[in-house]
PDB file of N, CA and C in Angstrom:
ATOM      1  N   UNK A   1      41.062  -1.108  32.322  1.00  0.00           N
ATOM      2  CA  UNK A   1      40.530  -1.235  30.992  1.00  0.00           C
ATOM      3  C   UNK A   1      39.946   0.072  30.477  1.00  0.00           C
ATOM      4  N   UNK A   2      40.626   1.073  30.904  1.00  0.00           N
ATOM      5  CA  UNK A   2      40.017   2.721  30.467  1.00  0.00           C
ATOM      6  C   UNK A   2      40.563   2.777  29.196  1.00  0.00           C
ATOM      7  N   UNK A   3      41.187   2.088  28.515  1.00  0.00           N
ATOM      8  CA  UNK A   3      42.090   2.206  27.435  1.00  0.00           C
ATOM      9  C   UNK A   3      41.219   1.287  26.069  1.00  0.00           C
ATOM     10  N   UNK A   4      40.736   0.133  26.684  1.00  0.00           N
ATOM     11  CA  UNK A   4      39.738   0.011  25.628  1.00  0.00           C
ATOM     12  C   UNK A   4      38.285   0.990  25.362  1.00  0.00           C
ATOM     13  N   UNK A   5      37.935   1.109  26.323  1.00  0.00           N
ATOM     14  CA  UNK A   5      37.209   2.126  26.207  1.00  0.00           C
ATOM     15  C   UNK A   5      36.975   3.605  25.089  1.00  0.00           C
ATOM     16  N   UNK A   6      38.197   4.090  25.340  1.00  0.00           N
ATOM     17  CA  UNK A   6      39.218   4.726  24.894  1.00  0.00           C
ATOM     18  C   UNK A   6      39.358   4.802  23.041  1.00  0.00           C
ATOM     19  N   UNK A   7      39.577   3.529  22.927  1.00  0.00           N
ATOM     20  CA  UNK A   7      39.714   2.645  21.782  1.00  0.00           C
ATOM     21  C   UNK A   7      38.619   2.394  20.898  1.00  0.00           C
ATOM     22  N   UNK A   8      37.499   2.192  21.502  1.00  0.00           N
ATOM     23  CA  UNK A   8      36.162   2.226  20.684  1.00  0.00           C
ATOM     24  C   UNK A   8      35.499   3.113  20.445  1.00  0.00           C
ATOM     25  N   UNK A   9      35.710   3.963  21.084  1.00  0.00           N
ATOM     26  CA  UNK A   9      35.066   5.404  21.215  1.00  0.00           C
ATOM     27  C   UNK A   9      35.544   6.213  19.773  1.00  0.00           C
ATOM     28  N   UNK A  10      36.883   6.025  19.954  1.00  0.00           N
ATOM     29  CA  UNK A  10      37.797   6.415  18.717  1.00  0.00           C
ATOM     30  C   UNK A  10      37.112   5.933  17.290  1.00  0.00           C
ATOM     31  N   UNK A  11      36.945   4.395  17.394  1.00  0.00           N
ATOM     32  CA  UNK A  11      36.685   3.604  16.553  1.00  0.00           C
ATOM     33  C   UNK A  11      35.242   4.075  15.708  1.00  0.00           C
ATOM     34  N   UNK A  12      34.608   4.169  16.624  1.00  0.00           N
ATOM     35  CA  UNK A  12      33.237   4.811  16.513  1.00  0.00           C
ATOM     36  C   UNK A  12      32.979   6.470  15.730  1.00  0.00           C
ATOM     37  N   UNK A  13      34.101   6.891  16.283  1.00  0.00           N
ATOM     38  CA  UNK A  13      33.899   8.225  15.795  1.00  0.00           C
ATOM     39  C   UNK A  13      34.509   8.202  13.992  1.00  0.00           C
ATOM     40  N   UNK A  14      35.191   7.254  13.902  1.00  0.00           N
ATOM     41  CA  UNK A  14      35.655   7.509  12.528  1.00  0.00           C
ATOM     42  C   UNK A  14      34.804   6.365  11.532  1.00  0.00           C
ATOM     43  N   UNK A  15      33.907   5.540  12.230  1.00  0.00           N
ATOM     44  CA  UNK A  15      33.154   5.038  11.343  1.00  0.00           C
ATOM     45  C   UNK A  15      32.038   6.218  10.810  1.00  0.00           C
ATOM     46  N   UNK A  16      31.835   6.965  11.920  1.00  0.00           N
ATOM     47  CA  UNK A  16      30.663   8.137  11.707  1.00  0.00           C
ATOM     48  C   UNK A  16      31.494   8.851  10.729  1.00  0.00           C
ATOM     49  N   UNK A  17      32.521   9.320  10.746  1.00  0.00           N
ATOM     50  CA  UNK A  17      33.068  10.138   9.933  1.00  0.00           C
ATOM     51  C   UNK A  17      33.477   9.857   8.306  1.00  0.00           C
ATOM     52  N   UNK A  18      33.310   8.347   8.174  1.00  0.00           N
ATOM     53  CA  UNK A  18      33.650   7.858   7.176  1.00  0.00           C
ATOM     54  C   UNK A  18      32.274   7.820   6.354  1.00  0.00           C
ATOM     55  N   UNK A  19      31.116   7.097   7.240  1.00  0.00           N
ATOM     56  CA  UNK A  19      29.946   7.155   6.513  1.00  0.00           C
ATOM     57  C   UNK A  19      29.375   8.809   6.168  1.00  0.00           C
ATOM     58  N   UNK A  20      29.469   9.391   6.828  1.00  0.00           N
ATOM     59  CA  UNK A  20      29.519  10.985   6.034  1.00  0.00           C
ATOM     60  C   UNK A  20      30.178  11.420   5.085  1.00  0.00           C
ATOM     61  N   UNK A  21      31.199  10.993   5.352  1.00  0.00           N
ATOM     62  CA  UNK A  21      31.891  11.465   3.724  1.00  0.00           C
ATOM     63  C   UNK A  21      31.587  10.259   2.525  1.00  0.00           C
ATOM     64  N   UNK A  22      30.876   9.225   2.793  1.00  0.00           N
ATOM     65  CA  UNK A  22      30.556   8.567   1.782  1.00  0.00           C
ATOM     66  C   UNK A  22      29.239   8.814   1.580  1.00  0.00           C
ATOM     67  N   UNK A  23      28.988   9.676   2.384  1.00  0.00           N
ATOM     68  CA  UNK A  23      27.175  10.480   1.980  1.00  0.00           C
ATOM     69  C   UNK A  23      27.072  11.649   1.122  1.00  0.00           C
ATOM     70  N   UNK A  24      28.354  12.361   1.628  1.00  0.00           N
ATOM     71  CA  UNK A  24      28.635  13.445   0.887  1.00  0.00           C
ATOM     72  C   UNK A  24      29.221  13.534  -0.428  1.00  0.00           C
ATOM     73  N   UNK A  25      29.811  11.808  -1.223  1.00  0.00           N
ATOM     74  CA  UNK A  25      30.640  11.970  -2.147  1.00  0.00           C
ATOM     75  C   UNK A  25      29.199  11.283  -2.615  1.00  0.00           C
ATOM     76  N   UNK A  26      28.860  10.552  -2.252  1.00  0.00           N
ATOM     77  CA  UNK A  26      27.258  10.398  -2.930  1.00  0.00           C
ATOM     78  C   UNK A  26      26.218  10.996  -3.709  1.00  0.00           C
ATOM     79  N   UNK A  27      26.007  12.368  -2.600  1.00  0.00           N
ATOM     80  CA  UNK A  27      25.470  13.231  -3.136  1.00  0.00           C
ATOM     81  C   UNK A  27      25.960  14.441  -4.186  1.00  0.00           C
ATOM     82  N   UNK A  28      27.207  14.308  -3.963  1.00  0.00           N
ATOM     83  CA  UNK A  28      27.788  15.410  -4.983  1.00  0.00           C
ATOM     84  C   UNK A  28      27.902  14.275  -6.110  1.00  0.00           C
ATOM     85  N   UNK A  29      28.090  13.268  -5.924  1.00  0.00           N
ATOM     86  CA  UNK A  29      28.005  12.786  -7.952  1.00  0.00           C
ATOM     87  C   UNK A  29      26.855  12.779  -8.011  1.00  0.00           C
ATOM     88  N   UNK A  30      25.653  12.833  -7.703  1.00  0.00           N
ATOM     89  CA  UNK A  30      24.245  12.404  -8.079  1.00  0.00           C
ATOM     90  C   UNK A  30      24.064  14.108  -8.067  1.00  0.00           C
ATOM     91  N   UNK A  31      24.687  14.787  -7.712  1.00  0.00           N
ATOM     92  CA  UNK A  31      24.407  16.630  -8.084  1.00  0.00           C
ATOM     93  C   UNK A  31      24.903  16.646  -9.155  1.00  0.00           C
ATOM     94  N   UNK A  32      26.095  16.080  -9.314  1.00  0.00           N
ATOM     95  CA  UNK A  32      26.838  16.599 -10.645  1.00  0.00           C
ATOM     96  C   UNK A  32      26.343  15.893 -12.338  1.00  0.00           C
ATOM     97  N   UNK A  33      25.563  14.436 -11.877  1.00  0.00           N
ATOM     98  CA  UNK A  33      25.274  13.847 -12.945  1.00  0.00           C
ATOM     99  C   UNK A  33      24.111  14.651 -13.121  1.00  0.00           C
ATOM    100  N   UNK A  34      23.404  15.029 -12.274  1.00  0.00           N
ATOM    101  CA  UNK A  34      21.910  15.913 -12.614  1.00  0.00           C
ATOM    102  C   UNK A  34      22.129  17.328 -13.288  1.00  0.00           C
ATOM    103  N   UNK A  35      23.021  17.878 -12.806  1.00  0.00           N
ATOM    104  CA  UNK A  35      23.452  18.968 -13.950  1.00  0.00           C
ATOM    105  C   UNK A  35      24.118  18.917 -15.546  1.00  0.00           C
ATOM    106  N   UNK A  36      24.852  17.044 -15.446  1.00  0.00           N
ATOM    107  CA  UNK A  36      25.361  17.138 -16.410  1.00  0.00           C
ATOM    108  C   UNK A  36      24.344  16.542 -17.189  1.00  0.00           C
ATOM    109  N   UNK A  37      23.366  15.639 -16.772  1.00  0.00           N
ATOM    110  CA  UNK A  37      21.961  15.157 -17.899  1.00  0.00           C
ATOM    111  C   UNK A  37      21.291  16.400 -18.392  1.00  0.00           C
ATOM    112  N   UNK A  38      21.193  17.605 -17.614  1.00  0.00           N
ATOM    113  CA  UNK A  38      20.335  18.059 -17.791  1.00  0.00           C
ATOM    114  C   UNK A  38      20.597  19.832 -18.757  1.00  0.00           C
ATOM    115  N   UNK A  39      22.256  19.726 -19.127  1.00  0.00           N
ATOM    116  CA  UNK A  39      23.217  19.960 -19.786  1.00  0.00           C
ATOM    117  C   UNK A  39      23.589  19.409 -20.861  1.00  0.00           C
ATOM    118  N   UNK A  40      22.787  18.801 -21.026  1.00  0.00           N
ATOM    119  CA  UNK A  40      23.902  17.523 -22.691  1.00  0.00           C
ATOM    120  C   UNK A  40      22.931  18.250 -23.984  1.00  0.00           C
ATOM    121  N   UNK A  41      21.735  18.336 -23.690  1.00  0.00           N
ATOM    122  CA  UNK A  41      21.047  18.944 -24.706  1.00  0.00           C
ATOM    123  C   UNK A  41      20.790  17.839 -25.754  1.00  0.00           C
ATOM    124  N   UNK A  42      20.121  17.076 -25.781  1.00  0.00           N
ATOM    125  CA  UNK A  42      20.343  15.787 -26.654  1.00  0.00           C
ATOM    126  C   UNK A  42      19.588  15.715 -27.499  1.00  0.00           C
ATOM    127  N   UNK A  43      19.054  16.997 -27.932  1.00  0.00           N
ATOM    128  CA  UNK A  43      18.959  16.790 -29.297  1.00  0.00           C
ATOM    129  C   UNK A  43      17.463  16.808 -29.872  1.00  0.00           C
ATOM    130  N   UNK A  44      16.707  16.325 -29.266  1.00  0.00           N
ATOM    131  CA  UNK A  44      15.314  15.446 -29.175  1.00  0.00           C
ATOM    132  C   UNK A  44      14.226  16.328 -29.123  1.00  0.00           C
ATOM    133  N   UNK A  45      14.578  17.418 -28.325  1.00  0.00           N
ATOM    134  CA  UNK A  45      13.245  18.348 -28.210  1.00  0.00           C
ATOM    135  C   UNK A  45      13.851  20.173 -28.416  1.00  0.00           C
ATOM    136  N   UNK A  46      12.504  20.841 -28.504  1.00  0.00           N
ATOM    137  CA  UNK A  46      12.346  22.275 -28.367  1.00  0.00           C
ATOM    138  C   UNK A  46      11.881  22.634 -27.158  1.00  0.00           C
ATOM    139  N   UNK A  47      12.091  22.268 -25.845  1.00  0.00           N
ATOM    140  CA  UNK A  47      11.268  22.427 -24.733  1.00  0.00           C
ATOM    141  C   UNK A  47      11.920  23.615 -24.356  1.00  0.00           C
ATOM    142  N   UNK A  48      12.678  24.593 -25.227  1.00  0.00           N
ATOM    143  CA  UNK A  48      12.955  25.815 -24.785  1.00  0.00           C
ATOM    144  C   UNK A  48      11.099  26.946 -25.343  1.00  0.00           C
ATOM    145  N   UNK A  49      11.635  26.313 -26.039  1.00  0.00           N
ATOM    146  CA  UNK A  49      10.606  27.814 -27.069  1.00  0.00           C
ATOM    147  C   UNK A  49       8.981  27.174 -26.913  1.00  0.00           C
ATOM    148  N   UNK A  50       8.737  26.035 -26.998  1.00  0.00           N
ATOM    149  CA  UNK A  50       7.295  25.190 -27.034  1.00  0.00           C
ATOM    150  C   UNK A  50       7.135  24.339 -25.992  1.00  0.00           C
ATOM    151  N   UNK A  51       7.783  23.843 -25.686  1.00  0.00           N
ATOM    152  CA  UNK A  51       7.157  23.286 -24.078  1.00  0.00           C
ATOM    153  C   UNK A  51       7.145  21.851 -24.367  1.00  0.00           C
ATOM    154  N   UNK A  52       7.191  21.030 -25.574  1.00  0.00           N
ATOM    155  CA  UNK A  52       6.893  19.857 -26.258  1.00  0.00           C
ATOM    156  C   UNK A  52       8.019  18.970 -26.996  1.00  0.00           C
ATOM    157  N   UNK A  53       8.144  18.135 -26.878  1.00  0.00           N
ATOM    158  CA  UNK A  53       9.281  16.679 -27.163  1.00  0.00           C
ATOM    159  C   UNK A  53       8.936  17.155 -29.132  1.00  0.00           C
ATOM    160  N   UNK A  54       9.556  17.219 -29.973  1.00  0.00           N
ATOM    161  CA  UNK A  54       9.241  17.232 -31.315  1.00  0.00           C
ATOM    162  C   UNK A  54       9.302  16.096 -31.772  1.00  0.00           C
ATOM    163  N   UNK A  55       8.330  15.571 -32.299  1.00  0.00           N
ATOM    164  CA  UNK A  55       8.219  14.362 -32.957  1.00  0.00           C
ATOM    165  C   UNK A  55       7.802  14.029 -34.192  1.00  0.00           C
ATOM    166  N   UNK A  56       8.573  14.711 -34.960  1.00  0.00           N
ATOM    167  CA  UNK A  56       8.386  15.223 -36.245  1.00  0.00           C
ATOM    168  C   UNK A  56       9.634  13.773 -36.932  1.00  0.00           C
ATOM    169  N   UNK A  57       8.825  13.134 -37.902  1.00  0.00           N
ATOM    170  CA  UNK A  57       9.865  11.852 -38.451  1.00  0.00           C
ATOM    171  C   UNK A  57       9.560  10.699 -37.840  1.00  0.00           C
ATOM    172  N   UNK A  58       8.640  10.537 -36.643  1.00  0.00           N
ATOM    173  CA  UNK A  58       8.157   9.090 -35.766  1.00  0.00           C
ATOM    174  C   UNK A  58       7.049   8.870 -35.955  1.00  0.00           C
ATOM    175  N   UNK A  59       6.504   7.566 -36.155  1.00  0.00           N
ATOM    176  CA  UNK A  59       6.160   6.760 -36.554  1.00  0.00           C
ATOM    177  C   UNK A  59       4.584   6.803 -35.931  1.00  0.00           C
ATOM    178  N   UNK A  60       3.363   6.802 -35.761  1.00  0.00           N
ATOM    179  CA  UNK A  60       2.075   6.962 -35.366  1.00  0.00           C
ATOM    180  C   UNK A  60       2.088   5.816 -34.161  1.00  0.00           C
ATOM    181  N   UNK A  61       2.654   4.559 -34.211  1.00  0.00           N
ATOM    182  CA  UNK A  61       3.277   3.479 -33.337  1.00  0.00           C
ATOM    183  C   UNK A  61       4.264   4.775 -31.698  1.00  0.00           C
ATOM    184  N   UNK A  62       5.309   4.907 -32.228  1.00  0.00           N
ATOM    185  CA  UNK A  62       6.424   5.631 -31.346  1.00  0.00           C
ATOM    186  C   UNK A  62       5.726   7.101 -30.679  1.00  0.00           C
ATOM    187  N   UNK A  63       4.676   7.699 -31.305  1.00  0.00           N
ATOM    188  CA  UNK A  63       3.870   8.527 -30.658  1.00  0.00           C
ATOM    189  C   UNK A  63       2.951   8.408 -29.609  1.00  0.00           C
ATOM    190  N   UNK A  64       2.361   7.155 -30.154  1.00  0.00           N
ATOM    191  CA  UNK A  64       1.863   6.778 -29.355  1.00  0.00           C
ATOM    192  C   UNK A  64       2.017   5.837 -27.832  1.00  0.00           C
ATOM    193  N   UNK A  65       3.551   5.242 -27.956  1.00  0.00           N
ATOM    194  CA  UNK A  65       4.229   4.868 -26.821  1.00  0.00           C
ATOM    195  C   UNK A  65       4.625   6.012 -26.225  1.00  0.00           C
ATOM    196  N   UNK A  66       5.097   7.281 -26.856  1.00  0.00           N
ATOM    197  CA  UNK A  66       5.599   8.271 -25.704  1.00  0.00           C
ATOM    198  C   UNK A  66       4.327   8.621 -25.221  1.00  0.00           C
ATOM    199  N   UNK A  67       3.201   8.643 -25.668  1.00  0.00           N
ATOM    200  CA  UNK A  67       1.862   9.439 -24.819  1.00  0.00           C
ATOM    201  C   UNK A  67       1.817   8.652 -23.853  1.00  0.00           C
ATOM    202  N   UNK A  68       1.552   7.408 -24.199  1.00  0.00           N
ATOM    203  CA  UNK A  68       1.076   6.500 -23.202  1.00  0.00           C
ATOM    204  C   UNK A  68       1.922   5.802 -22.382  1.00  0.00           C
ATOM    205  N   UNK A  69       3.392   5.622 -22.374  1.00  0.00           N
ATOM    206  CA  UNK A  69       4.077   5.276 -21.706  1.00  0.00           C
ATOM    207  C   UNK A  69       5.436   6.077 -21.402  1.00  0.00           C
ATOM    208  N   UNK A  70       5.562   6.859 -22.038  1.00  0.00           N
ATOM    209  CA  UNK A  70       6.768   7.896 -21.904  1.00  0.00           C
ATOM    210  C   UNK A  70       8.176   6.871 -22.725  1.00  0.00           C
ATOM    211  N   UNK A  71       7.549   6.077 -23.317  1.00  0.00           N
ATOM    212  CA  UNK A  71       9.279   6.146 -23.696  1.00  0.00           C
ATOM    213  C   UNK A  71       9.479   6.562 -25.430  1.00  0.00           C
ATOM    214  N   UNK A  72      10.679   7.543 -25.269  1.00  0.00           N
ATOM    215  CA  UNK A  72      11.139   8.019 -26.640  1.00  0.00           C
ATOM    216  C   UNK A  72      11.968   7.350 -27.325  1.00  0.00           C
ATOM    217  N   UNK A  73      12.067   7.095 -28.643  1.00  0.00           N
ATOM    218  CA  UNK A  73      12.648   6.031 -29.628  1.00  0.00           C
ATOM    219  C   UNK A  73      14.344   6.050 -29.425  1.00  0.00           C
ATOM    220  N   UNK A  74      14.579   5.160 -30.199  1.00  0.00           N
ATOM    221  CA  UNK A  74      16.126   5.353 -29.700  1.00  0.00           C
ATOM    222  C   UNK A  74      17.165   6.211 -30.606  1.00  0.00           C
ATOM    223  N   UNK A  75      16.223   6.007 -31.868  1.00  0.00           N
ATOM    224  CA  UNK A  75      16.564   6.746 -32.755  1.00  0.00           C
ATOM    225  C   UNK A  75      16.161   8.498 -33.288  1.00  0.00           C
ATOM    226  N   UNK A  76      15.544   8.857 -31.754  1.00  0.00           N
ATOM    227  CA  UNK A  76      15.062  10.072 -31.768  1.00  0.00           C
ATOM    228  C   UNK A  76      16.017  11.395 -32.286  1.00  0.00           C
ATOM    229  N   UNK A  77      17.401  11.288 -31.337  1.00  0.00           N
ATOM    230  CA  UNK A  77      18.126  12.039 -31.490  1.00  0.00           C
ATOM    231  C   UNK A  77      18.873  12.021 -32.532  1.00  0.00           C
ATOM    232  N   UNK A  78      18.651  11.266 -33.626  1.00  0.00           N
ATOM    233  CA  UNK A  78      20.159  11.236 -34.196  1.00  0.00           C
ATOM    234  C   UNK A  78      19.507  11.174 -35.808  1.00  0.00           C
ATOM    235  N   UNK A  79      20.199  11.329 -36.648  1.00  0.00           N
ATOM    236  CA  UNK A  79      19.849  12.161 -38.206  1.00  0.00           C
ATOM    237  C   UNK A  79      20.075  10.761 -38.873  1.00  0.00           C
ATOM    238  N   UNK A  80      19.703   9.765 -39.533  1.00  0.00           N
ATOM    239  CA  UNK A  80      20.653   8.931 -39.946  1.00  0.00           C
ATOM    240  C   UNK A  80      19.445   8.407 -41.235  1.00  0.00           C
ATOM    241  N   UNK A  81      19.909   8.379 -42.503  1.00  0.00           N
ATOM    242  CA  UNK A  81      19.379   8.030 -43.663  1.00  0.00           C
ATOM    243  C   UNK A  81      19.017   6.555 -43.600  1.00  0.00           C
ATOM    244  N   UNK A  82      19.685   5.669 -42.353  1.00  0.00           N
ATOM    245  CA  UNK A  82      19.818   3.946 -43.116  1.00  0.00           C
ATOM    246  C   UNK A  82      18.397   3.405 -41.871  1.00  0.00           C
ATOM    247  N   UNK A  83      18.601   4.428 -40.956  1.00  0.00           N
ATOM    248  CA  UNK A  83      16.998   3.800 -39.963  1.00  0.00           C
ATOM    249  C   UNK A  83      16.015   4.092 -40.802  1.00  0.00           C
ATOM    250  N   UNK A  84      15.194   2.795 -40.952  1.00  0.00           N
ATOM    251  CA  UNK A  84      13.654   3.136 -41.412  1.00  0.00           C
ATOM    252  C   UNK A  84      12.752   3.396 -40.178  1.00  0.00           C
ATOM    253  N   UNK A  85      11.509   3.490 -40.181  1.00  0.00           N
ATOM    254  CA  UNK A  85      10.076   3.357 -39.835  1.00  0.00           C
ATOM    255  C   UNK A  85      10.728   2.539 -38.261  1.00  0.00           C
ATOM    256  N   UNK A  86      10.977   1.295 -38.945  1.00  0.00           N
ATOM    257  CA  UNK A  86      11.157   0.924 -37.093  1.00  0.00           C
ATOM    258  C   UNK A  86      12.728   0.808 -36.305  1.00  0.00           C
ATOM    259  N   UNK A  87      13.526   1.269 -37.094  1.00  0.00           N
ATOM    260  CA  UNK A  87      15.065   1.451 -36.840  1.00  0.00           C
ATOM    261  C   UNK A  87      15.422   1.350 -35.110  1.00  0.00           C
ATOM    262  N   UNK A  88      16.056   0.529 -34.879  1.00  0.00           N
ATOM    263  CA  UNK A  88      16.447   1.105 -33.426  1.00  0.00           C
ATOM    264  C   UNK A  88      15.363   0.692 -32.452  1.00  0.00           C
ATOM    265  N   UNK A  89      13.723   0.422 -32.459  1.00  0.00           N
ATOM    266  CA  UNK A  89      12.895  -0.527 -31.580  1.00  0.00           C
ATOM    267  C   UNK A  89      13.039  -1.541 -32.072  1.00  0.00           C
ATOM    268  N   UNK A  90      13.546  -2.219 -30.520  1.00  0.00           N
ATOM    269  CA  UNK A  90      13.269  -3.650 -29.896  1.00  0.00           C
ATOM    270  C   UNK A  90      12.821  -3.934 -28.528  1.00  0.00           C
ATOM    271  N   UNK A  91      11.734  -5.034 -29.120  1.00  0.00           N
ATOM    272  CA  UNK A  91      11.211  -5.536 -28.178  1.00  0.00           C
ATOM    273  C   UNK A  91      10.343  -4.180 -27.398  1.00  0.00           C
ATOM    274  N   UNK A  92       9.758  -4.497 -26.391  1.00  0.00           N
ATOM    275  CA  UNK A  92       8.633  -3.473 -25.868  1.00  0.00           C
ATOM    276  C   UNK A  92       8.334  -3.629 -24.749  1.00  0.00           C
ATOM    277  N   UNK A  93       7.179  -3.184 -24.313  1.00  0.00           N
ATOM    278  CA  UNK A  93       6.900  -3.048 -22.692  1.00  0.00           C
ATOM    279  C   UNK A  93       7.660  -2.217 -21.876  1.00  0.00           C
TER     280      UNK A  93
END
């Protein structure tokens, strides 16, 4: 029975080899999505020149959720004449 032996050993080595390369394709999309979020430029802030989210057009409400909770409106990025005052928030928490 040197032949099963043989056989698992094998078996073993390519489960190791498989879960590495599914570690490694892991980490290269979670590299590549982090360069590409952090690449899109979306629009929303000047954190080149001032250091600060611009929130110039939001609402004394939406200012005050990004201080206190970090979240930015949905309608931050985007130019659009037909959103009012609360365009684009729903719901909360």
């Amino acid at each position: 029975m040197e032949w099963w032996g043989a056989v698992k050993n094998n078996m073993e080595v390519k489960k190791n080899t498989l879960m590495w390369v599914i570690i490694g394709v892991l980490f290269l999309s979670v590299l590549f999505l982090t360069f590409k979020l952090g690449s899109s430029g979306a629009g929303i802030s000047d954190i080149g020149t001032t250091g600060k989210i611009d929130t110039t057009g939001w609402t004394t409400n939406e200012i005050m959720n990004y201080e206190m909770h970090g979240t930015i409106p949905a309608r931050a990025g985007k130019i659009s004449a037909t959103t009012g005052a609360s365009g684009g928030m729903v719901g909360g928490c």
